[in-house]
Protein backbone atom coordinates (compact mmCIF):
# COMPACT_ATOMS: atom_id res chain seq x y z
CA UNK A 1 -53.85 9.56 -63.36
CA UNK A 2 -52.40 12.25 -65.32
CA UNK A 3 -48.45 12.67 -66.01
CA UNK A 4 -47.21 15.89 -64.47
CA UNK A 5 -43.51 15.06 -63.68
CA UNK A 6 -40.32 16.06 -65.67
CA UNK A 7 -39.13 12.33 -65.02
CA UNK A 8 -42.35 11.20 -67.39
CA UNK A 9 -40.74 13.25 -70.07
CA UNK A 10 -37.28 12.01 -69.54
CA UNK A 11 -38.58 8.41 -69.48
CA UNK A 12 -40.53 8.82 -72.74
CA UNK A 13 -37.36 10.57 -74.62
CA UNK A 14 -34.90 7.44 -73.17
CA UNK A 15 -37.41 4.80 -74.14
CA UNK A 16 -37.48 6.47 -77.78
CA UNK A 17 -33.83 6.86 -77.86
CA UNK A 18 -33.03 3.39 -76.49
CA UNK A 19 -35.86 1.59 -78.62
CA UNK A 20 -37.07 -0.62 -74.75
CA UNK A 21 -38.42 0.16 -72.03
CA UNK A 22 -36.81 -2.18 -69.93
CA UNK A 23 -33.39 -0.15 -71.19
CA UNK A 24 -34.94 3.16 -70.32
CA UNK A 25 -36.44 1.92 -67.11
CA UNK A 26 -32.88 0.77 -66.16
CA UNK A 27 -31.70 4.40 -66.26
CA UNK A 28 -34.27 5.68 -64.41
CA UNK A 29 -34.49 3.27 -61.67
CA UNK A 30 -37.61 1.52 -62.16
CA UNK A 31 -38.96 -2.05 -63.49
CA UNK A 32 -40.00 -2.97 -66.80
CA UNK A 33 -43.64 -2.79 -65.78
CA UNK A 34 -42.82 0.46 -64.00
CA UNK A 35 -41.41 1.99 -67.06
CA UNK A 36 -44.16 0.49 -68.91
CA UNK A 37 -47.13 1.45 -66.86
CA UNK A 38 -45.38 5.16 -67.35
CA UNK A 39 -45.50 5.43 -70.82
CA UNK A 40 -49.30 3.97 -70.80
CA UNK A 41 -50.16 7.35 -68.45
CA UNK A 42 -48.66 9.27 -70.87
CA UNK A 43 -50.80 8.04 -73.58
CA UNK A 44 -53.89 7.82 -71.84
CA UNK A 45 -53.65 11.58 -70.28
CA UNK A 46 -52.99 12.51 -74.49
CA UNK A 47 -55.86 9.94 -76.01
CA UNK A 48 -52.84 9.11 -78.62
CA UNK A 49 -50.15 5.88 -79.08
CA UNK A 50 -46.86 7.07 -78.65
CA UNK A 51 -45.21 4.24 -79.48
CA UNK A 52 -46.04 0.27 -81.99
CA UNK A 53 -45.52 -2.38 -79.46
CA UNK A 54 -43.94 -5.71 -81.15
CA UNK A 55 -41.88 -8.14 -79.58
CA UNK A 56 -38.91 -7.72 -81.16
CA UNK A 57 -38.96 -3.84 -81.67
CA UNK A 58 -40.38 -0.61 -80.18
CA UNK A 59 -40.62 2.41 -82.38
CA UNK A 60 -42.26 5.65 -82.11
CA UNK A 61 -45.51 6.44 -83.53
CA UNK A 62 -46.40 9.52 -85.89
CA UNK A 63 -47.97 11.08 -82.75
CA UNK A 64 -44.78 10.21 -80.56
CA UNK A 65 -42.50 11.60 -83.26
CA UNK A 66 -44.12 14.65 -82.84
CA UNK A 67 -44.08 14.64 -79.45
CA UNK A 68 -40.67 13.75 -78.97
CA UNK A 69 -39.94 16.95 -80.80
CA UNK A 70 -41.70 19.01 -77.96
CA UNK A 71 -40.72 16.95 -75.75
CA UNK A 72 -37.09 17.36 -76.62
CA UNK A 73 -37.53 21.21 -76.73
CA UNK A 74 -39.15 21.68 -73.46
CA UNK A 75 -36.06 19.27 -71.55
CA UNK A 76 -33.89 21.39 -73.68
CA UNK A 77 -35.49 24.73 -72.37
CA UNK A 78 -35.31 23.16 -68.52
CA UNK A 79 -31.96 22.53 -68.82
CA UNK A 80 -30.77 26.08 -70.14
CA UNK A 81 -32.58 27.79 -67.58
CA UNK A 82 -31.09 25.61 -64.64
CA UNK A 83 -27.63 25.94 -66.19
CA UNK A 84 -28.14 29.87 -66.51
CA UNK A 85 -29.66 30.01 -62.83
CA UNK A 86 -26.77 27.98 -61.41
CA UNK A 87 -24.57 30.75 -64.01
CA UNK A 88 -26.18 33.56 -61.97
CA UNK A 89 -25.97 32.03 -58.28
CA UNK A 90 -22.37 31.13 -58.76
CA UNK A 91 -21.24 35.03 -60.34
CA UNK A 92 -23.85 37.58 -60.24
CA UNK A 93 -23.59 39.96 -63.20
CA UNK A 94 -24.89 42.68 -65.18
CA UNK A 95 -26.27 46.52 -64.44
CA UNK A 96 -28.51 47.32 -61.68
CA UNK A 97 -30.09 50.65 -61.75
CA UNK A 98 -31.07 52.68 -58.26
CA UNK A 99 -32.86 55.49 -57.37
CA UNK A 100 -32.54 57.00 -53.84
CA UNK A 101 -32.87 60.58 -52.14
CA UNK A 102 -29.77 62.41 -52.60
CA UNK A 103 -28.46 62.69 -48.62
CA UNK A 104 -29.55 59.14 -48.22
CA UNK A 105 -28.12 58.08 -51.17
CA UNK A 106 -24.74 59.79 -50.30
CA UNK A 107 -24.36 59.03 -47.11
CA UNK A 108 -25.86 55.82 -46.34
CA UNK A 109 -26.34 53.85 -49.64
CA UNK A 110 -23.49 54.40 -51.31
CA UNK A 111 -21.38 52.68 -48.40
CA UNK A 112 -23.96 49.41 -49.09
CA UNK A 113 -23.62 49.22 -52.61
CA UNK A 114 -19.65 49.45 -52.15
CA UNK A 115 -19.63 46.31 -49.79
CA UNK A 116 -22.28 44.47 -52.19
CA UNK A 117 -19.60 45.67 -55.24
CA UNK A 118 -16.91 44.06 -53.39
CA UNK A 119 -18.20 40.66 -53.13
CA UNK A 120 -19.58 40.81 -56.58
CA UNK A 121 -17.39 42.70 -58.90
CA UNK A 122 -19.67 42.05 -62.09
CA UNK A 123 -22.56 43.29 -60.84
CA UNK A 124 -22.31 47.44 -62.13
CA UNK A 125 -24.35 50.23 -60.81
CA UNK A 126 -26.41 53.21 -62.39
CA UNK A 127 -27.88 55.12 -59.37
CA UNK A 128 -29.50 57.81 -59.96
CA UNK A 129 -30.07 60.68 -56.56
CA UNK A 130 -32.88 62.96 -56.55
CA UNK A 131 -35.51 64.16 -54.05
CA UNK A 132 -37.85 64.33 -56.44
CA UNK A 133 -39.64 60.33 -57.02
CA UNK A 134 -38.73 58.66 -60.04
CA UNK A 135 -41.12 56.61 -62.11
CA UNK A 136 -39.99 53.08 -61.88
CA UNK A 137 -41.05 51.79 -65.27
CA UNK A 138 -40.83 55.26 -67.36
CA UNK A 139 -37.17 55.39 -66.30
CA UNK A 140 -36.65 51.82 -66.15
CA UNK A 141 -35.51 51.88 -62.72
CA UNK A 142 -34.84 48.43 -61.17
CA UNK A 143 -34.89 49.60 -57.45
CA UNK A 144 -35.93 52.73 -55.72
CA UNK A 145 -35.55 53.80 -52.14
CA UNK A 146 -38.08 56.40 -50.66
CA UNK A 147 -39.76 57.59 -47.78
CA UNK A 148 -43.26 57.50 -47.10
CA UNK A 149 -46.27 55.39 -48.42
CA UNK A 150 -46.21 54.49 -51.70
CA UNK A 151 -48.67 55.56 -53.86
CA UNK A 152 -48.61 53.60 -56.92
CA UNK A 153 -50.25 50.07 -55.52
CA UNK A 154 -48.66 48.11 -58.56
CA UNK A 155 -45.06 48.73 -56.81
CA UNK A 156 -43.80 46.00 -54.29
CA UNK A 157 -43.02 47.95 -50.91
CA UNK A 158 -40.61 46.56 -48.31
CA UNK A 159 -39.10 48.39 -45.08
CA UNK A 160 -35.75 49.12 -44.73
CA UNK A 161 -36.03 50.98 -41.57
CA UNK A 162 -38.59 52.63 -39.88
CA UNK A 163 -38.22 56.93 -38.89
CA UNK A 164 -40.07 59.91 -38.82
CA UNK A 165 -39.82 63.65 -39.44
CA UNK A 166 -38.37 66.21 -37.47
CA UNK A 167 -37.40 69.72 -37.27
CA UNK A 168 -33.97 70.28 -36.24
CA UNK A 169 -31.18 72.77 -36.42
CA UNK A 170 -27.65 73.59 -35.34
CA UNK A 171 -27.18 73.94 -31.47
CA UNK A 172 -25.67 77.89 -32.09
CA UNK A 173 -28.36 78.67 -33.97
CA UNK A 174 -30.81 77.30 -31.16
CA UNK A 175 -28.38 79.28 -28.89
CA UNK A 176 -29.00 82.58 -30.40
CA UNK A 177 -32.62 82.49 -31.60
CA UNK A 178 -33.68 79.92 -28.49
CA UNK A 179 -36.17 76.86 -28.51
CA UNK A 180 -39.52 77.66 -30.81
CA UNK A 181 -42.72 76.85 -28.02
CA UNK A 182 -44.69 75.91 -31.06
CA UNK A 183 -44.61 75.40 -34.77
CA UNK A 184 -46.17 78.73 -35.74
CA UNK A 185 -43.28 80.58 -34.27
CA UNK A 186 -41.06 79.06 -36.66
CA UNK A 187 -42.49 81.08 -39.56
CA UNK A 188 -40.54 83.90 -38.31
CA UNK A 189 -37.23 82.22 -38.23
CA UNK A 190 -34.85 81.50 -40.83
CA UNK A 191 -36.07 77.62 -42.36
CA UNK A 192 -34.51 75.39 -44.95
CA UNK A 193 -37.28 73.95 -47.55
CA UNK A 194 -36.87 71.03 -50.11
CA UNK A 195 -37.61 71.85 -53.82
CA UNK A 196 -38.89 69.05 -55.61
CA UNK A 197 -40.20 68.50 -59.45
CA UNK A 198 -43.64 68.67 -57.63
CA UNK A 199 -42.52 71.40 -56.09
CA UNK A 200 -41.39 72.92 -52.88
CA UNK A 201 -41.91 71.19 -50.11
CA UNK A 202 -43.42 73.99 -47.69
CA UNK A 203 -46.18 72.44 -45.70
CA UNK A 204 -44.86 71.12 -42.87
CA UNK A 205 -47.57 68.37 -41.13
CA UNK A 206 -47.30 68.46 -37.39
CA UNK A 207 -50.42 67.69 -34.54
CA UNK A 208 -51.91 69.83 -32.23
CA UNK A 209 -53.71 68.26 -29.10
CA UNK A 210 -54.38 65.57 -31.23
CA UNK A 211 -55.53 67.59 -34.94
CA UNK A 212 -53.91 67.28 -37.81
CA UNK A 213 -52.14 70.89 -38.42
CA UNK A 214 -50.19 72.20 -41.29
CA UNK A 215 -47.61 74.89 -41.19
CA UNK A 216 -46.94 76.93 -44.30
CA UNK A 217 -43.72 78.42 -44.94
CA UNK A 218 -43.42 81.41 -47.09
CA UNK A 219 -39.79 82.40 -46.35
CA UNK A 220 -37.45 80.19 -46.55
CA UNK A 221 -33.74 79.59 -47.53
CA UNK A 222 -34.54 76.53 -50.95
CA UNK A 223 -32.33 73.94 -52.41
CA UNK A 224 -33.41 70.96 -55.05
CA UNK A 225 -30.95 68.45 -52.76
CA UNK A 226 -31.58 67.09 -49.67
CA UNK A 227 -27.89 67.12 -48.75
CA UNK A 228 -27.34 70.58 -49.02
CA UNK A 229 -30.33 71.11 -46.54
CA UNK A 230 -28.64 69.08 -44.53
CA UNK A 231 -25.56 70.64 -44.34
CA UNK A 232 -26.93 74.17 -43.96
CA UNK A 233 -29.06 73.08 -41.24
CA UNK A 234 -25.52 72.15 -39.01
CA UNK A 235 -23.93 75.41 -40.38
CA UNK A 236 -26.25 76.85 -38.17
CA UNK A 237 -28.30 78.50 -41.45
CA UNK A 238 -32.01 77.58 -40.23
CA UNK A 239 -34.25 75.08 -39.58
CA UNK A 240 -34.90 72.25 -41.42
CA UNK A 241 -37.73 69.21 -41.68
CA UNK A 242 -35.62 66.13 -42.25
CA UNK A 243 -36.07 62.45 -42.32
CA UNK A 244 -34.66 61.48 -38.52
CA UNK A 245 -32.32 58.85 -40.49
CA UNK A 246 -31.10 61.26 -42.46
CA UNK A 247 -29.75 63.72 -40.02
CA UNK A 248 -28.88 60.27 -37.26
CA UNK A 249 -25.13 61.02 -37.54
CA UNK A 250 -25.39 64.67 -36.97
CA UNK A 251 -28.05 63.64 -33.88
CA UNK A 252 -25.16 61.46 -32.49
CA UNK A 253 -22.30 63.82 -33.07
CA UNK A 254 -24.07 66.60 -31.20
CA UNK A 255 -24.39 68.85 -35.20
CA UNK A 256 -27.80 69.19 -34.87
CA UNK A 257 -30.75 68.66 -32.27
CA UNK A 258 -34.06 68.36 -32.74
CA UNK A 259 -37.34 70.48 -31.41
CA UNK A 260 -40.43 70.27 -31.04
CA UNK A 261 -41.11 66.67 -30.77
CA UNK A 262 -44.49 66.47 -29.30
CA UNK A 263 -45.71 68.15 -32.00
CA UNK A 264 -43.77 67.27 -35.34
CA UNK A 265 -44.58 63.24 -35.22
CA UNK A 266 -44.87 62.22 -38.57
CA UNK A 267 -44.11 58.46 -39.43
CA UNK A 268 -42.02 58.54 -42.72
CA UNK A 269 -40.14 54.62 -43.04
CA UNK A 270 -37.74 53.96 -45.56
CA UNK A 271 -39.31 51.60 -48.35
CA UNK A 272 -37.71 50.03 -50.78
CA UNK A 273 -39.73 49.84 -54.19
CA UNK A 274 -39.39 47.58 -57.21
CA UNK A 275 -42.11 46.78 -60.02
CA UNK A 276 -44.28 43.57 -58.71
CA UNK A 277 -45.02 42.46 -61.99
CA UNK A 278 -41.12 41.93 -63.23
CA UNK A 279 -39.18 38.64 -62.74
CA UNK A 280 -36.42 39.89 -61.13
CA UNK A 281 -32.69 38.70 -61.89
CA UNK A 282 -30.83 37.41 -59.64
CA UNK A 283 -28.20 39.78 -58.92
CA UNK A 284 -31.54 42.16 -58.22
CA UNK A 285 -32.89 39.42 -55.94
CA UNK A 286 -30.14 39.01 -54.01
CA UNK A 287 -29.27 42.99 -53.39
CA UNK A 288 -32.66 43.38 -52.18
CA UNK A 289 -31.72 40.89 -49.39
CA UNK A 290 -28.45 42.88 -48.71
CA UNK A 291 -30.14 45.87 -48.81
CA UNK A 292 -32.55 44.95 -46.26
CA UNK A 293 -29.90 43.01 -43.89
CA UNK A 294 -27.92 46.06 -43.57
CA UNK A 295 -30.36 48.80 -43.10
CA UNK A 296 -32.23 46.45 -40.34
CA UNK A 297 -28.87 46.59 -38.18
């Protein structure tokens, strides 16, 4: 039967230490035989003594002094890392570095991160806003939040919240131009478009009778930040294609409405993204569960 369990190892370092089995048995709770029948599994699962058996004296063998050194080293190792665990869970600490889209970030996120701040004053952020994605590991980004699919398959996804995109503008401006029938028409009106790094953001997806229909937007009033858009859009500037979670508040207020529903119904949920193949820290861990507790209600 082989020896798997740290109490094997804690046995075998005792029994060395103490110089009896009996002795090291006591400590652990077991019997003499117990403890001895231990220390034989050890032995058998390495094919070497560990210790000379006499009856007046126990003593380690050449092979057990060299495992004891391991062995020493590894319980040494175990304990650090529960000590430094129990370190993290009690204050969490340290930098945590975001990337978000800019009217999200501003008007959603950074109301999160100042409740998670409160209740853990060590724990510092570095957020970075932009529309345009960042790369995770080139940037050495710890968290990022984004809409859409993700395309890099090496990133761990989760949901914050699911939405789609709409068009919607300011209820004046729908007042003195009137509703758009159908997409098309609103290449002639004054629109809002997203620049990006990838560039701007001028196709807007929408279905017709069931096909998949693009429209392209020529003219159009630009900005690199989401925000801005935003903000435009209720000045009553044009129309813009926004995430419906971005624009909820101005829904609710009455700022802005939306148009065209049947036919702009693209799904675009909120993921949050964070390298799969990183052992996260715990103060990373446990924002991830904030995170995803407060954008669920």
């Amino acid at each position: 039967m082989p020896f798997d369990r740290l109490a094997d190892l804690r046995l075998f370092q005792d029994a060395s230490q103490l110089g009896s089995f009996s002795a090291a048995g006591r400590k652990h709770g077991l019997s003499p035989a117990a403890a001895s029948a231990c220390i034989q599994r050890m032995e058998a699962a390495l094919g070497a003594r560990l210790f000379q058996r006499t009856t007046r004296r126990l003593r380690l063998t050449e092979a057990g002094e060299t495992y004891l050194t391991y062995c020493r080293q590894a319980l040494e190792l175990l304990e650090e890392g529960e000590h430094r665990l129990q370190q993290e869970q009690r204050e969490l600490s340290g930098v945590i570095r975001l990337s978000a889209p800019s009217d999200l970030g501003r008007n959603q996120l950074l109301g999160c991160l100042d409740r998670f701040g409160a209740e853990h004053p060590a724990v510092h952020f570095s957020l970075s806003l932009s529309d345009t994605p960042a790369d995770l590991i080139g940037d050495d980004i710890d968290l990022a939040i984004r809409y859409g699919q993700p395309a890099d398959s090496s990133l761990v996804a989760r949901q914050l919240a699911a939405s789609r995109r709409v068009v919607c503008a300011a209820p004046a401006l729908l007042e003195r131009l009137g509703q758009p029938s159908h997409p098309q028409d609103l290449a002639a009106l004054p629109t809002l478009t997203l620049m990006t790094g990838h560039g701007p953001m001028n196709e807007w997806r929408y279905r017709d009778k069931g096909e998949a229909r693009t429209l392209r937007l020529e003219r159009a009033r630009q900005s690199n930040d989401g925000e801005v858009l935003r903000r435009w859009a209720v000045q009553g500037l044009g129309f813009a294609y926004k995430s419906q979670l971005d624009i909820a508040a101005d829904l609710a207020a009455g700022r802005l409405e939306t148009v065209l529903d049947d036919y702009f119904t693209e799904p675009a949920p909120l993921h949050l993204l964070y390298p799969g193949h990183r052992l996260q820290p715990a103060r990373i861990r446990r924002l991830v569960d904030f995170l995803l507790a407060e954008f669920s209600r």
